[in-house]
C-alpha atoms as a PDB file:
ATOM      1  CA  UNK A   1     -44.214 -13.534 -24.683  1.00  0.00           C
ATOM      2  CA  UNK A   2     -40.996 -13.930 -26.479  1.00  0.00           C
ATOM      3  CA  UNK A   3     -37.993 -14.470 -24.012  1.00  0.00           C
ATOM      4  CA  UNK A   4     -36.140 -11.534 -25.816  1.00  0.00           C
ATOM      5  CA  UNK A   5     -39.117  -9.591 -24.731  1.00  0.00           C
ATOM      6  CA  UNK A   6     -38.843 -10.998 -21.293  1.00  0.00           C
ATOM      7  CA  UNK A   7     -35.014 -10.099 -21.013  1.00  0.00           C
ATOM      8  CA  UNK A   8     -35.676  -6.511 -22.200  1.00  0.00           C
ATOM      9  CA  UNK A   9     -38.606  -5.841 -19.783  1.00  0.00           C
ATOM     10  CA  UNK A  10     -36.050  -7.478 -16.888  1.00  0.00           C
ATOM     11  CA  UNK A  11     -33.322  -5.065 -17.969  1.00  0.00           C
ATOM     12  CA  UNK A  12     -35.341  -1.995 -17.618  1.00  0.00           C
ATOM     13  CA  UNK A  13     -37.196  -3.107 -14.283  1.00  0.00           C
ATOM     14  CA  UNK A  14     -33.443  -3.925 -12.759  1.00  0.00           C
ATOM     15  CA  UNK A  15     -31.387  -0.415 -14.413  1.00  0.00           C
ATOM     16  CA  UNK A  16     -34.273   1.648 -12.536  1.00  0.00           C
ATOM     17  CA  UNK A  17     -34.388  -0.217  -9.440  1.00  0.00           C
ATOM     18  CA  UNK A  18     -31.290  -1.921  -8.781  1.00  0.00           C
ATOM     19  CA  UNK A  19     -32.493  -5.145  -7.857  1.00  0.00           C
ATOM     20  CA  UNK A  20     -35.342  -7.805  -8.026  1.00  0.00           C
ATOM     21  CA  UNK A  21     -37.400 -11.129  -6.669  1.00  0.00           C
ATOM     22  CA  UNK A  22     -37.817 -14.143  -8.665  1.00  0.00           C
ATOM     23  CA  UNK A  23     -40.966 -14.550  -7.532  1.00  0.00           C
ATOM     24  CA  UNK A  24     -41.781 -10.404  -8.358  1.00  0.00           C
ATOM     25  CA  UNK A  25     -40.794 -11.210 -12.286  1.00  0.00           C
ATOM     26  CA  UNK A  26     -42.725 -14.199 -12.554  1.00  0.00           C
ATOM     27  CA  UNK A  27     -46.054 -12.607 -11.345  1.00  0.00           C
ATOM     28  CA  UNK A  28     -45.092  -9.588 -13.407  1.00  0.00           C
ATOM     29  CA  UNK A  29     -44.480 -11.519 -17.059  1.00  0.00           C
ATOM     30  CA  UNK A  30     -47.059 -14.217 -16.065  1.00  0.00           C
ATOM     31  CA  UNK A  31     -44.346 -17.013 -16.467  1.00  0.00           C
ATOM     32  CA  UNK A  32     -42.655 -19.804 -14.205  1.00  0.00           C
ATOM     33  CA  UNK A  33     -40.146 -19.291 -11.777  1.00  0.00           C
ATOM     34  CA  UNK A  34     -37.830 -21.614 -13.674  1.00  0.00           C
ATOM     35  CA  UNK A  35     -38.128 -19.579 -17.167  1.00  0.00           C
ATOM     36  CA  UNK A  36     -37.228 -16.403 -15.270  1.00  0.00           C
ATOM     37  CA  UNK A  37     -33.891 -18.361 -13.552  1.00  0.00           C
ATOM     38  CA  UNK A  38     -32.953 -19.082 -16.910  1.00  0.00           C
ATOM     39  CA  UNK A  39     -33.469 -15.592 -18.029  1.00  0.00           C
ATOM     40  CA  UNK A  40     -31.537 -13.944 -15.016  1.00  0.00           C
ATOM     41  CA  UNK A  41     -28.607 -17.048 -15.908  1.00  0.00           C
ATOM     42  CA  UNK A  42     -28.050 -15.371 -19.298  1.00  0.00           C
ATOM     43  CA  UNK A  43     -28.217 -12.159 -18.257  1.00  0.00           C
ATOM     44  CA  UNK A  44     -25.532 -13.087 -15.686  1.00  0.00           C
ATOM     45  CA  UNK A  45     -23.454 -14.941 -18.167  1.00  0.00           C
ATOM     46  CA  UNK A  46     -23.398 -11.538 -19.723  1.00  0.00           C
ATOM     47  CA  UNK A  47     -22.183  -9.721 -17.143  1.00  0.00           C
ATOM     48  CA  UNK A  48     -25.413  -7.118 -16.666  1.00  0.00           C
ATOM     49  CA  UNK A  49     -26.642  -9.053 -13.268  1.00  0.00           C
ATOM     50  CA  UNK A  50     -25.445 -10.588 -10.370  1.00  0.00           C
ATOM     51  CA  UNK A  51     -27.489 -13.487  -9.408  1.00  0.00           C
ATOM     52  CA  UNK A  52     -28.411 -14.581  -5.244  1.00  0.00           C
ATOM     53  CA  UNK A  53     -30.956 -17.082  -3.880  1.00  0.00           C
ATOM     54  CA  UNK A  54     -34.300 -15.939  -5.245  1.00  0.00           C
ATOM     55  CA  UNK A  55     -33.320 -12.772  -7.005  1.00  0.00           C
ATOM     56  CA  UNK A  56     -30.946 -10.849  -8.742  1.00  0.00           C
ATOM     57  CA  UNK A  57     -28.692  -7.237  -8.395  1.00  0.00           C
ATOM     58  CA  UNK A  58     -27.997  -5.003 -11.238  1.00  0.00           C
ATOM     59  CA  UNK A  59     -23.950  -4.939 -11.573  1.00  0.00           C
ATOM     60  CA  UNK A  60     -22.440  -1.443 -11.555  1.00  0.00           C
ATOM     61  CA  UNK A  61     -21.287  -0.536 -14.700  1.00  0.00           C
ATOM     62  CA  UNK A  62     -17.468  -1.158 -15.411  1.00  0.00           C
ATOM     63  CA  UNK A  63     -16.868   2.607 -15.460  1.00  0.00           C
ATOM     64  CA  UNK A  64     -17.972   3.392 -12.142  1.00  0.00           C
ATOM     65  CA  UNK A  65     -15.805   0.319 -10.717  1.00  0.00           C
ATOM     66  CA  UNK A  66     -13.363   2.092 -12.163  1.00  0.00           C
ATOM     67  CA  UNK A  67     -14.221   5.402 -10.527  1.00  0.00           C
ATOM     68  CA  UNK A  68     -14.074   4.084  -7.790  1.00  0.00           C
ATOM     69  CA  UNK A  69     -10.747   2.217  -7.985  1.00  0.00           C
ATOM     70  CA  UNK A  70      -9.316   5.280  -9.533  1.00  0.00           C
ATOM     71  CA  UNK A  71     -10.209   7.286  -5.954  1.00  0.00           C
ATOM     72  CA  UNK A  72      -9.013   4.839  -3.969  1.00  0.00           C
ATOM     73  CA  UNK A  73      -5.800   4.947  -6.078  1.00  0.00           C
ATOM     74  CA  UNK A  74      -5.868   8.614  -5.669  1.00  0.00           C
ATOM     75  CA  UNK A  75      -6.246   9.326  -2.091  1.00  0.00           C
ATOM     76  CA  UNK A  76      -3.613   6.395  -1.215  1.00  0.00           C
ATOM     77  CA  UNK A  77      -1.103   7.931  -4.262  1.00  0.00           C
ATOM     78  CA  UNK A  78      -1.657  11.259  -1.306  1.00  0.00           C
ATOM     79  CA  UNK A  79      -0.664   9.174   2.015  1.00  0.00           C
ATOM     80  CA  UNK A  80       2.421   8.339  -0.010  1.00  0.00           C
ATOM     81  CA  UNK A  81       3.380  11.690  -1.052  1.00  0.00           C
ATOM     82  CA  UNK A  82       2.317  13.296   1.945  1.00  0.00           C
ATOM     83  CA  UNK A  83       4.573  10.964   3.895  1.00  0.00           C
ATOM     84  CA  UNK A  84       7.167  11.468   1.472  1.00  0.00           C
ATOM     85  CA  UNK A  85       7.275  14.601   1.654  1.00  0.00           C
ATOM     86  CA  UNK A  86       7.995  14.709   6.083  1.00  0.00           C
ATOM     87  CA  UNK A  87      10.452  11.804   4.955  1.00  0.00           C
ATOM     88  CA  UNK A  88      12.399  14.189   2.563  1.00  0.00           C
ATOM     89  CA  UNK A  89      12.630  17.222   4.676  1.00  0.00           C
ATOM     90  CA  UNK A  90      14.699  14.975   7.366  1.00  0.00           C
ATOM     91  CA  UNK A  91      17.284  14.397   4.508  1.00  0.00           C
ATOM     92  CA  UNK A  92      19.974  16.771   4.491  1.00  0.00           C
ATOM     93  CA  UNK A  93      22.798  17.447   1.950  1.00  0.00           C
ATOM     94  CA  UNK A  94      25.734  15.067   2.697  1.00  0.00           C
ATOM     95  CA  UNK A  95      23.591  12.318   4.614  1.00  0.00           C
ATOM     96  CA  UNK A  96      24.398   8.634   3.781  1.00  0.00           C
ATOM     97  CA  UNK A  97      20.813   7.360   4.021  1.00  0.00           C
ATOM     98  CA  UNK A  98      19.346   3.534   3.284  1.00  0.00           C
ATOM     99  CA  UNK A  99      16.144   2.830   1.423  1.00  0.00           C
ATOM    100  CA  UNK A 100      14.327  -0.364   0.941  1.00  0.00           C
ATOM    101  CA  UNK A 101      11.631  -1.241  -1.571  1.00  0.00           C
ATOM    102  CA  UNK A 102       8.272   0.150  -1.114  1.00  0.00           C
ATOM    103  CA  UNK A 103       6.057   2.994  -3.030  1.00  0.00           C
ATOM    104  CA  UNK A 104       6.842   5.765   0.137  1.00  0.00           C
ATOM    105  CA  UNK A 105      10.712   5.095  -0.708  1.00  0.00           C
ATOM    106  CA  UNK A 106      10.585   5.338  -4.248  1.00  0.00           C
ATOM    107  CA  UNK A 107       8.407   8.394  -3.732  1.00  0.00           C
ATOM    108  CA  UNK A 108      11.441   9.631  -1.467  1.00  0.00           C
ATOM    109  CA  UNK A 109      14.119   8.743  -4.604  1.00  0.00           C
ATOM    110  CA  UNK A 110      11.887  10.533  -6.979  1.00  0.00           C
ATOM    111  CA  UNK A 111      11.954  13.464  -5.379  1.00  0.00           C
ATOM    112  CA  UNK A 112      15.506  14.367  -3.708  1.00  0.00           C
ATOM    113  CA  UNK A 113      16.075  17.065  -6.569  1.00  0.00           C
ATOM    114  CA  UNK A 114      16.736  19.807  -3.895  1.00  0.00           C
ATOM    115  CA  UNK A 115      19.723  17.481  -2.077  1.00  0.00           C
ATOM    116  CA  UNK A 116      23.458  17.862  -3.057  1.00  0.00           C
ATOM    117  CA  UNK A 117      26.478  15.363  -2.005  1.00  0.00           C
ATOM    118  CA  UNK A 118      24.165  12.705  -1.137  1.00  0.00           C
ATOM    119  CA  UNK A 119      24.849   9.080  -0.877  1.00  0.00           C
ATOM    120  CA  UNK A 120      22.013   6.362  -1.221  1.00  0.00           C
ATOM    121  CA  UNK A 121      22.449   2.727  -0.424  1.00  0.00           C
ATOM    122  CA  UNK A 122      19.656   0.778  -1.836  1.00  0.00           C
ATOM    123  CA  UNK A 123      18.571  -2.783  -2.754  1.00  0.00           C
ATOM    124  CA  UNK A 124      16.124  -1.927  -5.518  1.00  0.00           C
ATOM    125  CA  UNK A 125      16.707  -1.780  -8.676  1.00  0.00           C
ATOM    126  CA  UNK A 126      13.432   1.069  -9.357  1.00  0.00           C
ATOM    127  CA  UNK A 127      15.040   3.004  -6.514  1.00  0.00           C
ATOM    128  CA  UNK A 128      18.410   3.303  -8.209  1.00  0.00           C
ATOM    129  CA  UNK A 129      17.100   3.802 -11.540  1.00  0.00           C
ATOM    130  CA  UNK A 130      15.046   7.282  -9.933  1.00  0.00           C
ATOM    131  CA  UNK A 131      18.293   8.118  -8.663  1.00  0.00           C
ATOM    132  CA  UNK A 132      20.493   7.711 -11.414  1.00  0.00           C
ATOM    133  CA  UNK A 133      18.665  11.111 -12.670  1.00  0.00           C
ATOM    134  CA  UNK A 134      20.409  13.291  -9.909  1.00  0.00           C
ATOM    135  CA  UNK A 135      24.226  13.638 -11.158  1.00  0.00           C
ATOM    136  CA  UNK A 136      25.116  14.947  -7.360  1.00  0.00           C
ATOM    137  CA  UNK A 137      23.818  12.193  -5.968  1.00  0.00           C
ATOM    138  CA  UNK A 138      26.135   8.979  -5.162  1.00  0.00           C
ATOM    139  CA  UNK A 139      24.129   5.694  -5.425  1.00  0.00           C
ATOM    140  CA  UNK A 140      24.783   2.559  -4.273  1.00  0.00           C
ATOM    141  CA  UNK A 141      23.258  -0.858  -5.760  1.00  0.00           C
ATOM    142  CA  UNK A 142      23.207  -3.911  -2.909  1.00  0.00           C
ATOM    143  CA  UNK A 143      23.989  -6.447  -5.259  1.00  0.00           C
ATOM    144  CA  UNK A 144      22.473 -10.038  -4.891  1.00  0.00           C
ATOM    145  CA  UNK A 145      20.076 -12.605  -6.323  1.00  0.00           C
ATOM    146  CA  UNK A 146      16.980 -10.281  -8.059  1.00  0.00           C
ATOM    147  CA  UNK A 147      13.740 -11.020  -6.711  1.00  0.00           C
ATOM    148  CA  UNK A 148      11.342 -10.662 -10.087  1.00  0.00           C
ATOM    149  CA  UNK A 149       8.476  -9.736  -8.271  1.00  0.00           C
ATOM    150  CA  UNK A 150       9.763  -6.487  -6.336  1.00  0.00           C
ATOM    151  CA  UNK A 151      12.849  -6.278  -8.447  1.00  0.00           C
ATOM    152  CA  UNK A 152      14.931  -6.314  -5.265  1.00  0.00           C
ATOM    153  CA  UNK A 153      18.655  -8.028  -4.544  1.00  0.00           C
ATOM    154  CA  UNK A 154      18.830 -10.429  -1.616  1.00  0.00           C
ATOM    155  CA  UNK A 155      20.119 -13.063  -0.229  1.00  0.00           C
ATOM    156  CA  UNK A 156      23.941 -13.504   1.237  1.00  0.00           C
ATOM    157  CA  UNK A 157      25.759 -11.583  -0.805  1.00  0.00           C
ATOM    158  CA  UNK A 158      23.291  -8.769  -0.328  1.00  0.00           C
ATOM    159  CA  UNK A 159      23.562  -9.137   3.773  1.00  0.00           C
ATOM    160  CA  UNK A 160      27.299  -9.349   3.195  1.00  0.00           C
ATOM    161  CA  UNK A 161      27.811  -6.314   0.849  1.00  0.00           C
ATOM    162  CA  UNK A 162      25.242  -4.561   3.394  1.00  0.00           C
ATOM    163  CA  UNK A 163      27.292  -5.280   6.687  1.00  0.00           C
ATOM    164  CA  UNK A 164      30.182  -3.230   5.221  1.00  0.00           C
ATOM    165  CA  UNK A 165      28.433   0.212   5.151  1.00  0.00           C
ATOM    166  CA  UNK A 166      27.379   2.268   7.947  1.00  0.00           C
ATOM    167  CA  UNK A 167      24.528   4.655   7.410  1.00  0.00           C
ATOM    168  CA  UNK A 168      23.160   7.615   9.404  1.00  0.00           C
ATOM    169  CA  UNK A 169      19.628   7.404   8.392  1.00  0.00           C
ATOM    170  CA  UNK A 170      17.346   4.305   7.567  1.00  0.00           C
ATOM    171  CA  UNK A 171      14.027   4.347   6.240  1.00  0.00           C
ATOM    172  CA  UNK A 172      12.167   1.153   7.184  1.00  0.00           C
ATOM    173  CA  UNK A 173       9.000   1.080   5.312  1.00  0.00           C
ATOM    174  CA  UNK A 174       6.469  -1.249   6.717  1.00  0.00           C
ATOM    175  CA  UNK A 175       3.613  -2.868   5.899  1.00  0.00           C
ATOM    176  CA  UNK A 176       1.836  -3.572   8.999  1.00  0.00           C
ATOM    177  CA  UNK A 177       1.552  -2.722  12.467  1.00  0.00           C
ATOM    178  CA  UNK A 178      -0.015  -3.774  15.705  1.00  0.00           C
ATOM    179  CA  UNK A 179       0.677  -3.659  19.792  1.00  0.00           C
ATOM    180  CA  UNK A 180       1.280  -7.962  19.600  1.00  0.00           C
ATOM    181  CA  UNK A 181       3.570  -8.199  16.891  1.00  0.00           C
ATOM    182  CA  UNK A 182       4.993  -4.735  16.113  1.00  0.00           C
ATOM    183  CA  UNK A 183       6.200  -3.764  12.727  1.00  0.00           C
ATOM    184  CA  UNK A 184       5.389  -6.025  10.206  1.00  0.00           C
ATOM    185  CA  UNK A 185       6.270  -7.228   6.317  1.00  0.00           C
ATOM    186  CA  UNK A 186       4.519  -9.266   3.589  1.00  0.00           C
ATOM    187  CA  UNK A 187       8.613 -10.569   2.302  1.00  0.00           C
ATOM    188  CA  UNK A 188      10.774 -12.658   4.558  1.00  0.00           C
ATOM    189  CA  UNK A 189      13.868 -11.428   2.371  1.00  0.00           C
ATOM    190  CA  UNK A 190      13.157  -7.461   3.148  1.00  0.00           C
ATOM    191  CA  UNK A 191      12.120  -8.631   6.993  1.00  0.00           C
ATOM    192  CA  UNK A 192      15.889 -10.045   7.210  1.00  0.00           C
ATOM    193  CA  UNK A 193      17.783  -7.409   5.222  1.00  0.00           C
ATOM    194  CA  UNK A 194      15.728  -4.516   7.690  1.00  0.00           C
ATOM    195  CA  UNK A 195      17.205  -6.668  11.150  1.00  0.00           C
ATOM    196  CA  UNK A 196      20.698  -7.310   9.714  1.00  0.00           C
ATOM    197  CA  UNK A 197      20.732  -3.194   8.677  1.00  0.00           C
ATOM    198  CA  UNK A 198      19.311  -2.110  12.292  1.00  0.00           C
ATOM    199  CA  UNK A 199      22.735  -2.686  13.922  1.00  0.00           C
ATOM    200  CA  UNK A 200      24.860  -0.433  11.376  1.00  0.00           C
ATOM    201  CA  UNK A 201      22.665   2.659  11.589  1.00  0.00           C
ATOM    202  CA  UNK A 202      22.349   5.924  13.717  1.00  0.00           C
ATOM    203  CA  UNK A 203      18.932   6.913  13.158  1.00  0.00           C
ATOM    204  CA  UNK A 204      16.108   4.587  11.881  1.00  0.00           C
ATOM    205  CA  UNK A 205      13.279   6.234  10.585  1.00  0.00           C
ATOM    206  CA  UNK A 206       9.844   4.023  10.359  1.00  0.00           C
ATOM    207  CA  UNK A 207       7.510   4.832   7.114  1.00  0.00           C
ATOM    208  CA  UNK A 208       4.128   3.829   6.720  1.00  0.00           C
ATOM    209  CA  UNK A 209       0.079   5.191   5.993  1.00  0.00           C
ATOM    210  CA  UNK A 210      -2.413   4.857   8.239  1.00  0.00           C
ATOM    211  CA  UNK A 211      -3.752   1.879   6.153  1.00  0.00           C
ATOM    212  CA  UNK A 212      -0.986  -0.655   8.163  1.00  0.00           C
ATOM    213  CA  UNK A 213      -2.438   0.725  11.271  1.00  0.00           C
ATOM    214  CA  UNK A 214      -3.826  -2.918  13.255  1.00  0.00           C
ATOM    215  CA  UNK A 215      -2.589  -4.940  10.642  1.00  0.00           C
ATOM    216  CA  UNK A 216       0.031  -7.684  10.523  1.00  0.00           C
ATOM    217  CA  UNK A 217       1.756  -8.404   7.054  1.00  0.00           C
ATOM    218  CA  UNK A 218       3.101 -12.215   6.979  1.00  0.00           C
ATOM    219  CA  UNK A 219       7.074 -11.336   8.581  1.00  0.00           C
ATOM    220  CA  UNK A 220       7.843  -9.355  11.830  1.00  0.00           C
ATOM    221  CA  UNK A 221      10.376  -6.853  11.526  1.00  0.00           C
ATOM    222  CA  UNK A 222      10.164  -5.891  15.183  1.00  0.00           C
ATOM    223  CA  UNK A 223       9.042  -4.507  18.429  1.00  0.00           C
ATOM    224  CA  UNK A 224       7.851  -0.208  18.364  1.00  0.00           C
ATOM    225  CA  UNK A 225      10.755   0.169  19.949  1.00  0.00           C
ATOM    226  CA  UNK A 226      13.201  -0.397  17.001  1.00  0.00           C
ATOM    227  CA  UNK A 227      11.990   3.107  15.959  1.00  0.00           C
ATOM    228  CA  UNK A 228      13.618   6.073  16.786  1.00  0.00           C
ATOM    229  CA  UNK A 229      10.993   7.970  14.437  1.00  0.00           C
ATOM    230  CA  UNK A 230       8.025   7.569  12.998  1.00  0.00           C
ATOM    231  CA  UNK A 231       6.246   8.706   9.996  1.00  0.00           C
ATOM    232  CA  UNK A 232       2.485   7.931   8.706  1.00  0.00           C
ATOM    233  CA  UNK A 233      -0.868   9.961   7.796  1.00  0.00           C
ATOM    234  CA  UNK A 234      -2.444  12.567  10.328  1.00  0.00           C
ATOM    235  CA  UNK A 235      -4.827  10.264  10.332  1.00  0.00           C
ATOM    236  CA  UNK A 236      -3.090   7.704  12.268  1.00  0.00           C
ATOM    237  CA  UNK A 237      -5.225   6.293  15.337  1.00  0.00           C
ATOM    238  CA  UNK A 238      -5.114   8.643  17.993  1.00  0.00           C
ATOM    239  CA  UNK A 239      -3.861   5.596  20.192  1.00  0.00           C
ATOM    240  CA  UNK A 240      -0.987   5.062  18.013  1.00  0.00           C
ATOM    241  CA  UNK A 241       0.261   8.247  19.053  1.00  0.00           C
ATOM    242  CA  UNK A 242      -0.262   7.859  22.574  1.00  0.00           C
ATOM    243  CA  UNK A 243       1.432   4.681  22.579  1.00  0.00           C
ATOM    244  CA  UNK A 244       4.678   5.897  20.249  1.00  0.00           C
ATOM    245  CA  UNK A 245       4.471   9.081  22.950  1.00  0.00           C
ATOM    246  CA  UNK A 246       4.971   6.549  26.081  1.00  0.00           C
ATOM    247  CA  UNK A 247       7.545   5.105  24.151  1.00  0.00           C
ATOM    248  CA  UNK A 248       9.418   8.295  23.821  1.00  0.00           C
ATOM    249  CA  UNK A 249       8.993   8.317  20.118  1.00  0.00           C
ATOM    250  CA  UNK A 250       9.026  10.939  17.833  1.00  0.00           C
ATOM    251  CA  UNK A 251       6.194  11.572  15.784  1.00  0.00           C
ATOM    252  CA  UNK A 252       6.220  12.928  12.616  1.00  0.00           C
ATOM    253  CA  UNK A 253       2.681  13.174  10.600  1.00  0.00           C
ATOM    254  CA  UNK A 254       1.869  13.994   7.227  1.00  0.00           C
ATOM    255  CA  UNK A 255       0.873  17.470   8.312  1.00  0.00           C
ATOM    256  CA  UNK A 256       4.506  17.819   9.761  1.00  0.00           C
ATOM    257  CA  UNK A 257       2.946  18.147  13.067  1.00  0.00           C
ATOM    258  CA  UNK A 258       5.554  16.115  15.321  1.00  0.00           C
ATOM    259  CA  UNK A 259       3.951  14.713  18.924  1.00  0.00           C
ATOM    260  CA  UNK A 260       6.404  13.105  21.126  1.00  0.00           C
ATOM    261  CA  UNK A 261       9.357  13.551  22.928  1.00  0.00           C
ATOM    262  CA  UNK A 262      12.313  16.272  21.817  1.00  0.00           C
END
């Protein structure tokens, strides 16, 4: 048997059951174990298997990894908006609010069409660009040395511009959160610039999905405690809300049901 006979009859056995044995194909096409390696190697080079000790898995065809990367994308593109959403209805005309980087705060900027005589003090540049759509809506650029990866200011002269303003409401996204370290980032710039603001605002306003539930990103931000709110998914660990509850912290969830004190 010609090996481009071989490789057909291995693609057909494999697309109908998924996976097979070395030791299976070489009984099968009456050849060694070492021709059908070889086989499985080229069909591996060209990306239709995925090789382990003594056998071999079909790979999933690129469209359903994409499928299923595009749900993924989906239902997390719905935490964000759903939390967005809580996050906006807290905003009231005439607030002077802060927002850092993060997809729940540019969600926020996108969408603050219904606000009038509102002023935003921000340290991204994708924030203020959303922003700069809303003509009745005052925005205010941190400025500072440009991180090219989140296309942020920081640095000194961002702290230092920052220390002059005093805002009513902050939203702290996070990226991370557990009992031992508390709220947690992945940037030790945005960590700093969310413990310098902490001091010159009323009402601080924690954002994040139930994905950063148990998890610590690289950079504490700080205890629970910092928060005098909280946003994330209904889906939030039932614990979570019993510990923001003894904390006496409100509560907000995607569903705008709030638990926690008054």
């Amino acid at each position: 048997m010609f090996a481009i006979e071989r490789v057909k009859i291995i693609k057909n056995y494999l697309t109908q059951n998924k996976k097979v044995e070395v030791s299976k194909l070489s009984d099968m096409l009456n050849v060694s174990e070492v021709t059908i390696r070889k086989d499985l190697e080229k069909l591996e080079s060209e990306g239709f298997l995925k090789r382990f000790h003594g056998g071999a898995v079909l790979t999933p065809p690129l469209s359903t990894l994409a499928s299923t990367s595009t749900i993924e994308n989906f239902h997390e593109e719905e935490r964000i908006r759903e939390i967005a959403a809580v996050a906006i209805e807290m905003i009231a005309d005439n607030d002077f609010i802060l927002l850092t980087n993060g997809p729940i705060s540019l969600e926020i900027a996108q969408n603050l069409k219904s606000k009038s005589n509102l002023t935003v003090l921000t340290n991204d540049l994708l924030i203020s660009l959303a922003l700069s759509q809303y003509p009745y809506i005052k925005t205010i650029l941190l400025g500072g040395d440009i991180d090219s990866h989140s296309k942020c200011s920081y640095g000194r002269l961002t702290l230092s511009q920052l220390s002059q303003f005093y805002v009513n409401k902050f939203f702290i996204e996070i990226e991370g959160f557990s009992e031992t370290v508390g709220f947690s980032v992945s940037n030790v710039d945005k960590a700093t610039l969310i413990q310098e603001a902490l001091s010159n605002v009323t009402s601080k306003i924690v954002l994040f999905t139930d994905e950063a539930f148990n998890k610590n990103a690289f950079f504490k931000v700080g205890a629970l405690t910092i928060a005098d709110t909280i946003i994330t998914n209904s889906t939030v660990d039932p614990s979570f809300k019993k510990l923001a509850y003894h904390h006496n912290i409100q509560l907000f969830t995607s569903i705008n049901l709030m638990e926690g004190s008054d």
